[in-house]
N, C-alpha and C. Protein backbone atom coordinates (compact mmCIF):
# COMPACT_ATOMS: atom_id res chain seq x y z
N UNK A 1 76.14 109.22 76.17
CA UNK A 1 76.55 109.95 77.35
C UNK A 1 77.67 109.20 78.06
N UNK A 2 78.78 110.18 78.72
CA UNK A 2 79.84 109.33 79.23
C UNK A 2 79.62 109.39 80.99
N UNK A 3 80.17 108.75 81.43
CA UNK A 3 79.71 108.96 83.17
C UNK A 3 80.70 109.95 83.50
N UNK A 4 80.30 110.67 84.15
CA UNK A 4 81.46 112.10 85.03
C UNK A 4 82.20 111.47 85.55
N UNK A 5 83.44 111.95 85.89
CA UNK A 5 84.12 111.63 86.78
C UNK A 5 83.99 111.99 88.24
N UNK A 6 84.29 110.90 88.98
CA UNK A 6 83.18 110.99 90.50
C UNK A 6 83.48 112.39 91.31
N UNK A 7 85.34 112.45 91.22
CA UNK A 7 85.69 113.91 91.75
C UNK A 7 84.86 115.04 90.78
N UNK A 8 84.71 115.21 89.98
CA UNK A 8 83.67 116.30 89.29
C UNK A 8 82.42 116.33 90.40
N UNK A 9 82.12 115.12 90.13
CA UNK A 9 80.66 115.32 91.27
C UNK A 9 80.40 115.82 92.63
N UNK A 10 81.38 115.48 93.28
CA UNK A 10 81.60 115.55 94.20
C UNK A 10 83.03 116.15 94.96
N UNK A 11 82.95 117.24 95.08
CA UNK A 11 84.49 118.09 95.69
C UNK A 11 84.88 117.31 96.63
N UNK A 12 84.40 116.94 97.48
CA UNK A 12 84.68 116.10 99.07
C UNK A 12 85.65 115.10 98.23
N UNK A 13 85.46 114.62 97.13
CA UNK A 13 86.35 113.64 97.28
C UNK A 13 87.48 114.03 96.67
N UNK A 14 87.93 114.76 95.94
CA UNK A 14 89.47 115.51 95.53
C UNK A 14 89.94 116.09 96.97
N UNK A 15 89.24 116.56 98.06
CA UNK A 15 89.79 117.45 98.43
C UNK A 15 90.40 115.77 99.90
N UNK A 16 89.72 114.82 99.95
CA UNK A 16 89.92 113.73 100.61
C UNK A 16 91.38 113.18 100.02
N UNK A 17 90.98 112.95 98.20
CA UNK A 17 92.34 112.52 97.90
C UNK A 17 93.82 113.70 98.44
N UNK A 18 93.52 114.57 98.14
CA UNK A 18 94.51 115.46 98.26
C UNK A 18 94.85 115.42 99.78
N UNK A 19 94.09 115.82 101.02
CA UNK A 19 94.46 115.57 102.02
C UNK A 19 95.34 114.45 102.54
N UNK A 20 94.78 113.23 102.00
CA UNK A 20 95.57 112.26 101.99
C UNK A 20 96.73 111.47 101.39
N UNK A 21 96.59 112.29 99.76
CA UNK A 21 97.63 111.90 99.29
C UNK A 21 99.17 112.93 98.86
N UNK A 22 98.68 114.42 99.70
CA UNK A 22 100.17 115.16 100.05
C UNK A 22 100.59 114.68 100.90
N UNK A 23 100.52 114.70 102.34
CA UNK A 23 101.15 113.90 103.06
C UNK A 23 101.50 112.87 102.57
N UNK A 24 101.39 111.25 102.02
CA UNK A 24 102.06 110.42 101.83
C UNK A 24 103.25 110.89 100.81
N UNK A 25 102.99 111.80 99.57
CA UNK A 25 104.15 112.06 98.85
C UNK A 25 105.22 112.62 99.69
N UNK A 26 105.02 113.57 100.67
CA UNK A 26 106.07 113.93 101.59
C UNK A 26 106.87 113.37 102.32
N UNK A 27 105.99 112.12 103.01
CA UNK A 27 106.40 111.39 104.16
C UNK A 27 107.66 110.64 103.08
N UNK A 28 107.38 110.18 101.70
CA UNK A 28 108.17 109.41 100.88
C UNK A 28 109.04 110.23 100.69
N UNK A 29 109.23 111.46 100.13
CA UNK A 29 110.37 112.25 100.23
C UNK A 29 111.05 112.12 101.29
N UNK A 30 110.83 112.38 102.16
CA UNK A 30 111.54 112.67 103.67
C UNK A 30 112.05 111.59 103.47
N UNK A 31 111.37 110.20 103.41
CA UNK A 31 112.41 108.99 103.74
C UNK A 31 113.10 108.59 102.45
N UNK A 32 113.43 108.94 102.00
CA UNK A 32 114.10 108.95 100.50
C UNK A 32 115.02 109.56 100.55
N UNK A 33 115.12 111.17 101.32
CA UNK A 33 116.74 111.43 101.86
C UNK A 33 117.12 110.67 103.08
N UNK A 34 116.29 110.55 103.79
CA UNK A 34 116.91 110.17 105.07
C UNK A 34 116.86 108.68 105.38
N UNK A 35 116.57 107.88 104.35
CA UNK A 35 117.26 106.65 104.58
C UNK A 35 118.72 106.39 104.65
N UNK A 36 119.21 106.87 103.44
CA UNK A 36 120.67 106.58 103.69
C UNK A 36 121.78 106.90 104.45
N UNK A 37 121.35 107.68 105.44
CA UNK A 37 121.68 108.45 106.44
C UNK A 37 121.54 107.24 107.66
N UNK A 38 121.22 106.41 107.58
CA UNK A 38 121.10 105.38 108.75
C UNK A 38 121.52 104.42 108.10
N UNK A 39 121.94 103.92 107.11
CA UNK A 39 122.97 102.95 106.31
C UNK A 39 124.23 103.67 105.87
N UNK A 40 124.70 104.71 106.04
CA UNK A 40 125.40 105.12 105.98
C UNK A 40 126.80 105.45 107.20
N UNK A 41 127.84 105.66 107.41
CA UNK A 41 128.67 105.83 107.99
C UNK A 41 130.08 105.09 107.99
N UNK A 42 130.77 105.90 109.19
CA UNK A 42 132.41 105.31 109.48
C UNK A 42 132.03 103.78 110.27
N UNK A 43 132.48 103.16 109.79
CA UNK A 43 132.34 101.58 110.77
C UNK A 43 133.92 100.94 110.55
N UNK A 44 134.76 100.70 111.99
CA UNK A 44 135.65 99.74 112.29
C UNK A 44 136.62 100.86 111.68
N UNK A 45 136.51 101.94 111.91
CA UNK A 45 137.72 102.89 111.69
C UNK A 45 138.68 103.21 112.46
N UNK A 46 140.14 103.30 112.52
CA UNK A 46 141.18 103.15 113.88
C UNK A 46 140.97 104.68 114.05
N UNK A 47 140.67 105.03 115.68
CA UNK A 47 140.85 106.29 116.15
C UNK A 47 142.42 106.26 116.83
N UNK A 48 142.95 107.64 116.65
CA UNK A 48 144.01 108.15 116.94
C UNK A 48 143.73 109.87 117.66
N UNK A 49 144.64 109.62 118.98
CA UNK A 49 144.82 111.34 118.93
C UNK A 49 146.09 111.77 119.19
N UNK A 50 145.92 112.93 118.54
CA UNK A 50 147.52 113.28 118.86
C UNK A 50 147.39 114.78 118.83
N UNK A 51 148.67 115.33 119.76
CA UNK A 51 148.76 116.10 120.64
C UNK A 51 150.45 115.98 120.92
N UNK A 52 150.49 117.96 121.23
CA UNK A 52 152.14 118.15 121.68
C UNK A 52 152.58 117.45 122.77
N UNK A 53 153.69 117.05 122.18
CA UNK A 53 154.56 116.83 123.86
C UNK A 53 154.31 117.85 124.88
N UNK A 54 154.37 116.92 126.31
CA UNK A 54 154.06 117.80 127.25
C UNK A 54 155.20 118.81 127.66
């Protein structure tokens, strides 16, 4: 005889993993685009404006 697997036995605990482990896959997505978005940008770039003679 082989031992069940514990989620077989027991639903509470798939439905625990799952609760808990969609959210973390998401939260990792999210910061997976949006890291580089805060290391990213214009730095020490010369601003200019220009405009007609008056």
């Amino acid at each position: 005889m082989t031992p069940a697997d514990p989620a077989e036995k027991n639903p509470w605990v798939k439905v625990l993993a799952l609760s808990f482990g969609i959210p973390v896959v998401i939260a990792l997505m999210l910061f997976a685009f949006l890291a580089p978005s805060t290391a990213s940008g214009a730095k020490d770039l010369p601003l200019a404006v220009s405009a007609p003679a008056p």
